[in-house]
PDB file of N, CA and C in Angstrom:
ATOM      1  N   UNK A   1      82.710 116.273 105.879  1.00  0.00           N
ATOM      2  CA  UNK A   1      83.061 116.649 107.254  1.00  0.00           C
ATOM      3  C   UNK A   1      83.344 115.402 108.107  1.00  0.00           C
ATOM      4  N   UNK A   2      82.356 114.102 107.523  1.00  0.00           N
ATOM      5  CA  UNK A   2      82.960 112.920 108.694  1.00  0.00           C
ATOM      6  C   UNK A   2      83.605 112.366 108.762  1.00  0.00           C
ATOM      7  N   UNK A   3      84.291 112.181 106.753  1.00  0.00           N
ATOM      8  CA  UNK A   3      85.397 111.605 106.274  1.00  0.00           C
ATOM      9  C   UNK A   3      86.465 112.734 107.367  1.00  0.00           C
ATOM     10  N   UNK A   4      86.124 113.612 107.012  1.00  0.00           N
ATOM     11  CA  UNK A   4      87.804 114.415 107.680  1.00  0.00           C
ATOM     12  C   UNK A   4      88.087 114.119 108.625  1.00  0.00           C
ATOM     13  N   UNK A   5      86.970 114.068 110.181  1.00  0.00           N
ATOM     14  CA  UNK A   5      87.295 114.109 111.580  1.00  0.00           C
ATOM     15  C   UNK A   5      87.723 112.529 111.197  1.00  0.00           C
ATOM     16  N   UNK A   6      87.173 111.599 110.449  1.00  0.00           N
ATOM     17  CA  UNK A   6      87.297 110.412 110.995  1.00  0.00           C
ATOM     18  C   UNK A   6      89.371 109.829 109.727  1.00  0.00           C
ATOM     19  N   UNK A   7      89.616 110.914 109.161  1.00  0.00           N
ATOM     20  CA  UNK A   7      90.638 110.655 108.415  1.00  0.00           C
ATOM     21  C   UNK A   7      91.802 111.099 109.814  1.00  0.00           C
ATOM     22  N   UNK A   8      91.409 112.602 110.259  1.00  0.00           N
ATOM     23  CA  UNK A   8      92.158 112.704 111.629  1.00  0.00           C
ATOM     24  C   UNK A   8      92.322 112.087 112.703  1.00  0.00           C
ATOM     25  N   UNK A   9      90.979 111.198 113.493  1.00  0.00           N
ATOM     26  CA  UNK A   9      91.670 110.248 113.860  1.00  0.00           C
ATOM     27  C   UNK A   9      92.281 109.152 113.661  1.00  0.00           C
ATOM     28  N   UNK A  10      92.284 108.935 112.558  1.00  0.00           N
ATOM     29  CA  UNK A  10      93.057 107.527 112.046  1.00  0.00           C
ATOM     30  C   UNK A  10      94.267 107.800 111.875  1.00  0.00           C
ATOM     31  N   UNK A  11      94.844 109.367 111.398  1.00  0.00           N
ATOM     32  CA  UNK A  11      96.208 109.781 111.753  1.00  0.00           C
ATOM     33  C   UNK A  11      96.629 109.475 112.657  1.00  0.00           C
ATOM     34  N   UNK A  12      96.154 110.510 114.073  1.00  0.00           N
ATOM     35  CA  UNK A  12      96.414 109.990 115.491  1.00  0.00           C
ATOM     36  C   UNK A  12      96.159 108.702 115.479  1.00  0.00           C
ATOM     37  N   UNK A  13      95.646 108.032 115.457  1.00  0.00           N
ATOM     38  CA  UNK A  13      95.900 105.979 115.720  1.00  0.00           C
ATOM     39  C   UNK A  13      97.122 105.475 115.049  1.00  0.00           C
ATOM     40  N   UNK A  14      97.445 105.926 113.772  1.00  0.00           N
ATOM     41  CA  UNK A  14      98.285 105.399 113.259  1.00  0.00           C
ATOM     42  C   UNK A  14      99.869 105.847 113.658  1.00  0.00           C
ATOM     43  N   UNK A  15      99.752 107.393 114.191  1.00  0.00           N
ATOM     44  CA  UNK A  15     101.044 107.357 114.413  1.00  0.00           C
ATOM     45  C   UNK A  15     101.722 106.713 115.935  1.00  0.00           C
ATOM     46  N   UNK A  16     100.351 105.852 116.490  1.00  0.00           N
ATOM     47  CA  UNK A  16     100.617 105.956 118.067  1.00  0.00           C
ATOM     48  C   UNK A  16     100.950 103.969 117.770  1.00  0.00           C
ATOM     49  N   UNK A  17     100.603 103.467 116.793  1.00  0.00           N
ATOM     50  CA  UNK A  17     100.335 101.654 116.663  1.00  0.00           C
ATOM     51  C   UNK A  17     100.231 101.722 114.788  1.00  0.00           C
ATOM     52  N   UNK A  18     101.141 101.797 114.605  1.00  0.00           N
ATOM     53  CA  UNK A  18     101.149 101.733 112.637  1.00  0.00           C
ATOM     54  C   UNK A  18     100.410 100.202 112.172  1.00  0.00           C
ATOM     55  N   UNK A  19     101.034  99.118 113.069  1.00  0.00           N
ATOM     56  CA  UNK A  19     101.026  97.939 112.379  1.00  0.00           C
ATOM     57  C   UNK A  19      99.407  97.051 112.111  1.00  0.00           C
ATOM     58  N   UNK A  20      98.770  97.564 112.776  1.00  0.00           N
ATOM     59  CA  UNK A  20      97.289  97.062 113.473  1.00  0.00           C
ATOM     60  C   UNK A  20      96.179  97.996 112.519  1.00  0.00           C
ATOM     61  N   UNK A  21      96.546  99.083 112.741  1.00  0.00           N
ATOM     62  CA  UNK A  21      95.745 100.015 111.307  1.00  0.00           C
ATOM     63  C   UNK A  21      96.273  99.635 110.233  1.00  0.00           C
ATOM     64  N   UNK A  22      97.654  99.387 109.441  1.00  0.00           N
ATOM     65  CA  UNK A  22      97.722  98.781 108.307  1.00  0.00           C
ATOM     66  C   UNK A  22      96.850  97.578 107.959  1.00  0.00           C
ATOM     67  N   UNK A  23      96.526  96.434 108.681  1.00  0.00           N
ATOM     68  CA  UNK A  23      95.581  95.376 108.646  1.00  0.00           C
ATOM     69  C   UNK A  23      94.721  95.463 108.362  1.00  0.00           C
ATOM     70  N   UNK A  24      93.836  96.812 109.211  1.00  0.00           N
ATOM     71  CA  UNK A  24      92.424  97.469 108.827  1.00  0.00           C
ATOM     72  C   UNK A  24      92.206  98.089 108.088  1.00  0.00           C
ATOM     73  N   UNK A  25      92.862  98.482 107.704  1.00  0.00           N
ATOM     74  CA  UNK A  25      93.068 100.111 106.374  1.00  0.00           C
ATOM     75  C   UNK A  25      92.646  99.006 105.245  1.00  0.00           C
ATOM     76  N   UNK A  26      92.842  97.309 105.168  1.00  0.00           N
ATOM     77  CA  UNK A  26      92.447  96.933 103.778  1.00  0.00           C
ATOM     78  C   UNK A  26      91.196  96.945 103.677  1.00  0.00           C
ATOM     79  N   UNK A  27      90.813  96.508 105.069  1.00  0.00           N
ATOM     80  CA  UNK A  27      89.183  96.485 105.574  1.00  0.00           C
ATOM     81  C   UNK A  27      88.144  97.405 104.945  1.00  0.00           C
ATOM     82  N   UNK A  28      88.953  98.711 105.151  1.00  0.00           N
ATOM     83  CA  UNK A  28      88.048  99.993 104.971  1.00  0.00           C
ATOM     84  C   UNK A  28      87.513 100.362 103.827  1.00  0.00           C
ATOM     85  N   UNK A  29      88.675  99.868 102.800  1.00  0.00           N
ATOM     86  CA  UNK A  29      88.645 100.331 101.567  1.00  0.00           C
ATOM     87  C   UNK A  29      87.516  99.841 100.606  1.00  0.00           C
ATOM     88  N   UNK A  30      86.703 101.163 100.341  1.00  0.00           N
ATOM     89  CA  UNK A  30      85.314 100.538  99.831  1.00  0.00           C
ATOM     90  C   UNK A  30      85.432 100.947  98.031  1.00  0.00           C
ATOM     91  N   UNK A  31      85.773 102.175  97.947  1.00  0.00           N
ATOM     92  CA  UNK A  31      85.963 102.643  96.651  1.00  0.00           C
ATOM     93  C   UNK A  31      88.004 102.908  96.510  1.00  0.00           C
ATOM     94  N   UNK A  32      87.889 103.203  95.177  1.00  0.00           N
ATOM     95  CA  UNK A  32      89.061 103.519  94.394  1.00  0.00           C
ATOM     96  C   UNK A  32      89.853 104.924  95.016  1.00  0.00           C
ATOM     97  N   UNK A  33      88.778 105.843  95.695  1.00  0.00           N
ATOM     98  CA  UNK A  33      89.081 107.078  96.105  1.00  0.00           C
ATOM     99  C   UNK A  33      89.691 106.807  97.535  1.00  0.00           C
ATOM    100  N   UNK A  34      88.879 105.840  98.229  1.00  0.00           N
ATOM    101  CA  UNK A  34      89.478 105.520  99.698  1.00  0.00           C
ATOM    102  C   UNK A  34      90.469 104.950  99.347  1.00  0.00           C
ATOM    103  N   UNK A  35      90.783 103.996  98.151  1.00  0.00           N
ATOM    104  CA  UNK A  35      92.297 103.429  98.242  1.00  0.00           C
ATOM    105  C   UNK A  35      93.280 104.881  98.371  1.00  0.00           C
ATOM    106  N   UNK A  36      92.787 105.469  97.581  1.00  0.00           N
ATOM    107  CA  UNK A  36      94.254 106.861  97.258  1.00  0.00           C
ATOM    108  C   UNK A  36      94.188 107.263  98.145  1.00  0.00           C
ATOM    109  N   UNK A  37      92.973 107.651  98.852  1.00  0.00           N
ATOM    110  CA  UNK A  37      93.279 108.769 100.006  1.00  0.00           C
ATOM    111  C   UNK A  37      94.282 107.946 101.336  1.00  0.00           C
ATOM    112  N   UNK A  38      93.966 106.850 101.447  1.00  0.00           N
ATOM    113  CA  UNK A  38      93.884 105.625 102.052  1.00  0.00           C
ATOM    114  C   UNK A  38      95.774 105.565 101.538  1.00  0.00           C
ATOM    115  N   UNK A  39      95.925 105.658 100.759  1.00  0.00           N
ATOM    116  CA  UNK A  39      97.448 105.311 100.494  1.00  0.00           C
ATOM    117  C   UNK A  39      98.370 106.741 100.949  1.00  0.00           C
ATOM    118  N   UNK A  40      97.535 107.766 100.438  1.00  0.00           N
ATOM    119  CA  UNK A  40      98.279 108.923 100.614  1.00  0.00           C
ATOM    120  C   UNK A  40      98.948 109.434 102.257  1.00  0.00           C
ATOM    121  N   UNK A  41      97.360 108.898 102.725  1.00  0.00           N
ATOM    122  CA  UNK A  41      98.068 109.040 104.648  1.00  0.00           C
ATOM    123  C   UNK A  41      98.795 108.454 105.116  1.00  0.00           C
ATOM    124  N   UNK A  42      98.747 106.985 104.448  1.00  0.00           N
ATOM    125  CA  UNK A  42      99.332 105.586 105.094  1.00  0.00           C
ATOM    126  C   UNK A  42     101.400 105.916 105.053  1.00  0.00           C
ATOM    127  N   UNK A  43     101.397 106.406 103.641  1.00  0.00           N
ATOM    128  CA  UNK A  43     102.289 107.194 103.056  1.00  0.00           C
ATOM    129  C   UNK A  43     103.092 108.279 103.949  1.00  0.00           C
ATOM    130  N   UNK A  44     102.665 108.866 104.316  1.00  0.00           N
ATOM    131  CA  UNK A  44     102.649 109.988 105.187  1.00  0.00           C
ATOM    132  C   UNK A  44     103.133 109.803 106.679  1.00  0.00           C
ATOM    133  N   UNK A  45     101.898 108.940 107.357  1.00  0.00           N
ATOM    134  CA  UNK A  45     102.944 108.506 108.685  1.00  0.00           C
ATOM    135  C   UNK A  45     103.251 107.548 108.356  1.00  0.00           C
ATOM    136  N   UNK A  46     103.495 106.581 107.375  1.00  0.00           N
ATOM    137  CA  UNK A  46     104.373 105.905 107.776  1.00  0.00           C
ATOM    138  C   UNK A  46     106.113 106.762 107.400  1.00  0.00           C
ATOM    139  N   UNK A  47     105.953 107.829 106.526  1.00  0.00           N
ATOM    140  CA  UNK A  47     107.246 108.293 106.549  1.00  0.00           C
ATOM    141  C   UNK A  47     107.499 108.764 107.541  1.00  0.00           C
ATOM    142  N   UNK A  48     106.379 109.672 108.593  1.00  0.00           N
ATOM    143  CA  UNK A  48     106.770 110.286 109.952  1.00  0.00           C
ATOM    144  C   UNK A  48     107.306 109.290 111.107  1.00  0.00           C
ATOM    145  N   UNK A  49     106.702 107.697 110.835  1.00  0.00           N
ATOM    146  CA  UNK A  49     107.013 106.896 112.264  1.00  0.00           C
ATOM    147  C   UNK A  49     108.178 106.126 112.004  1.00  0.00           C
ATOM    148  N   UNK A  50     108.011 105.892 110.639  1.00  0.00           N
ATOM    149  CA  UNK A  50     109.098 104.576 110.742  1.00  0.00           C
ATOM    150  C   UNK A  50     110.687 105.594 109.689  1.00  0.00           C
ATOM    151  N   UNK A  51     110.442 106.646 109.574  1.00  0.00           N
ATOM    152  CA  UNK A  51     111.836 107.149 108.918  1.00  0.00           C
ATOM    153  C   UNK A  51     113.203 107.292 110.208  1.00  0.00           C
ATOM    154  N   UNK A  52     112.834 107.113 111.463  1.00  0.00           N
ATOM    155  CA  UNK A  52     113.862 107.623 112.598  1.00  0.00           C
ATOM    156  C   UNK A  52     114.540 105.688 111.899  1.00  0.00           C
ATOM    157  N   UNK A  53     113.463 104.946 112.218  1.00  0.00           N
ATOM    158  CA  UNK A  53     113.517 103.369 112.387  1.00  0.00           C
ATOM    159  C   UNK A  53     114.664 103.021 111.040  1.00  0.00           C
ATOM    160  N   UNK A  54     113.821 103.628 110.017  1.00  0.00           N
ATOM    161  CA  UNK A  54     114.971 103.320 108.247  1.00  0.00           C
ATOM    162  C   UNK A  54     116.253 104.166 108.222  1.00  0.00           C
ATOM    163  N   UNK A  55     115.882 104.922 109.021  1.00  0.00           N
ATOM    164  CA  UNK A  55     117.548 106.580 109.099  1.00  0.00           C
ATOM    165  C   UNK A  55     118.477 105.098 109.574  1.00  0.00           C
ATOM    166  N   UNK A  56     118.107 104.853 110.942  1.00  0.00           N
ATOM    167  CA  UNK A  56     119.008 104.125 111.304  1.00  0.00           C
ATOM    168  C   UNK A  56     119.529 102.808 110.886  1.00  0.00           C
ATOM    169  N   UNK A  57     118.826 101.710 109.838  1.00  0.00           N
ATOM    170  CA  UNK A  57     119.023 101.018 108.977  1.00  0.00           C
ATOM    171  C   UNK A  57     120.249 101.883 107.708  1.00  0.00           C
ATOM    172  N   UNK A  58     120.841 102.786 107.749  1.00  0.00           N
ATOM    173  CA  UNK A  58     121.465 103.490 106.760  1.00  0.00           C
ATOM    174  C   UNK A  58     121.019 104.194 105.277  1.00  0.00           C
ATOM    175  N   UNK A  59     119.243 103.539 105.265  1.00  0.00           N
ATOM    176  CA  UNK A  59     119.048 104.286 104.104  1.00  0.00           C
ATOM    177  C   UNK A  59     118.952 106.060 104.177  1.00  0.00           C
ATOM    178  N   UNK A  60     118.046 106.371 104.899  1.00  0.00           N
ATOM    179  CA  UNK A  60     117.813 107.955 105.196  1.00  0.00           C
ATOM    180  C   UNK A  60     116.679 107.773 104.822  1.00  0.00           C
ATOM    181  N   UNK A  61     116.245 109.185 103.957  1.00  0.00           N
ATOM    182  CA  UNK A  61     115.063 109.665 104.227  1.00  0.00           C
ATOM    183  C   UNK A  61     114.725 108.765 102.697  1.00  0.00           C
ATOM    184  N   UNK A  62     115.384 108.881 101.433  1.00  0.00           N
ATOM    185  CA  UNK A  62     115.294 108.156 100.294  1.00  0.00           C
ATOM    186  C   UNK A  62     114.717 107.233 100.244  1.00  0.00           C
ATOM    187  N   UNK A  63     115.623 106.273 101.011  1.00  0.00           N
ATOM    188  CA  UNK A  63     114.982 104.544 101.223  1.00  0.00           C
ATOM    189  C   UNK A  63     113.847 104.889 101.810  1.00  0.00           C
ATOM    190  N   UNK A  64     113.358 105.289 102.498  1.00  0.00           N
ATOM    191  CA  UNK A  64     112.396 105.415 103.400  1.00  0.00           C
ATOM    192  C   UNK A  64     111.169 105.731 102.259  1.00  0.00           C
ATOM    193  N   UNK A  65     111.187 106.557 101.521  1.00  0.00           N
ATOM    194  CA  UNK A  65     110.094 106.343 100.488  1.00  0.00           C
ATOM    195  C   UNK A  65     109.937 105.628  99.323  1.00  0.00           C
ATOM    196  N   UNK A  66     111.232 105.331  98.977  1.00  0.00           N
ATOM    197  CA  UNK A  66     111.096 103.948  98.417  1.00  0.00           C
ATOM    198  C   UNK A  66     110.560 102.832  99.220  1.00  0.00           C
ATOM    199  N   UNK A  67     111.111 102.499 100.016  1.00  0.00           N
ATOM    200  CA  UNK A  67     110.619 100.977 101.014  1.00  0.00           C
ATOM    201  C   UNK A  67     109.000 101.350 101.435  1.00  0.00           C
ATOM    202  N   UNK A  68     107.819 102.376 101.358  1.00  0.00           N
ATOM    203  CA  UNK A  68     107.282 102.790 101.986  1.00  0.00           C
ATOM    204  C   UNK A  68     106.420 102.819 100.164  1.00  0.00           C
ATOM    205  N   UNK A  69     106.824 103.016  99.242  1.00  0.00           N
ATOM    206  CA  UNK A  69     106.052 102.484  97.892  1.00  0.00           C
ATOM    207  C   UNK A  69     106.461 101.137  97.846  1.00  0.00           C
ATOM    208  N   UNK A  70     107.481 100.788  97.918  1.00  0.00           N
ATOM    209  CA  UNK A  70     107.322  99.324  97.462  1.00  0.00           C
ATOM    210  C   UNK A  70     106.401  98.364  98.611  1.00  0.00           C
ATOM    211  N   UNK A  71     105.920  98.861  99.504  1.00  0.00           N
ATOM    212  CA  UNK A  71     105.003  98.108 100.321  1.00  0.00           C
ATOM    213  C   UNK A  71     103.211  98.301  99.999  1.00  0.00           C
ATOM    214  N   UNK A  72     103.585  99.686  99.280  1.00  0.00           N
ATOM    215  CA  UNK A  72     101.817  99.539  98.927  1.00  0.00           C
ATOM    216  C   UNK A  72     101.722  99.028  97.314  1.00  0.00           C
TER     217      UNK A  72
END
């Protein structure tokens, strides 16, 4: 239950300042499970914040999850 509330706000933080929680997110990571879960969200908004940002670079939505694995 505290992982969740505290996985939801780190959503909301991340989609409002991506670059500053990426820094911390290495911080956090205590086990193998927080990496995945930990990758899976990171994953997630970063496709929601930064895909308007890569659309307009010409890749679309594609590049956008490529460039978004090749960073983790």
């Amino acid at each position: 239950m505290i992982r969740a509330a505290r996985d939801r706000n780190v959503f909301e933080a991340t989609s409002r300042r991506l670059r500053p929680f990426h820094r911390r997110r290495t911080v956090l990571l205590k086990t193998e499970r927080d990496r995945v879960e930990c990758s899976v969200s990171s994953f997630l908004s970063s496709a929601v914040v930064a895909s308007p940002l890569i659309s307009s670079g010409g890749g679309g939505g594609g590049s956008g999850h490529t460039n978004v694995n090749v960073l983790d």
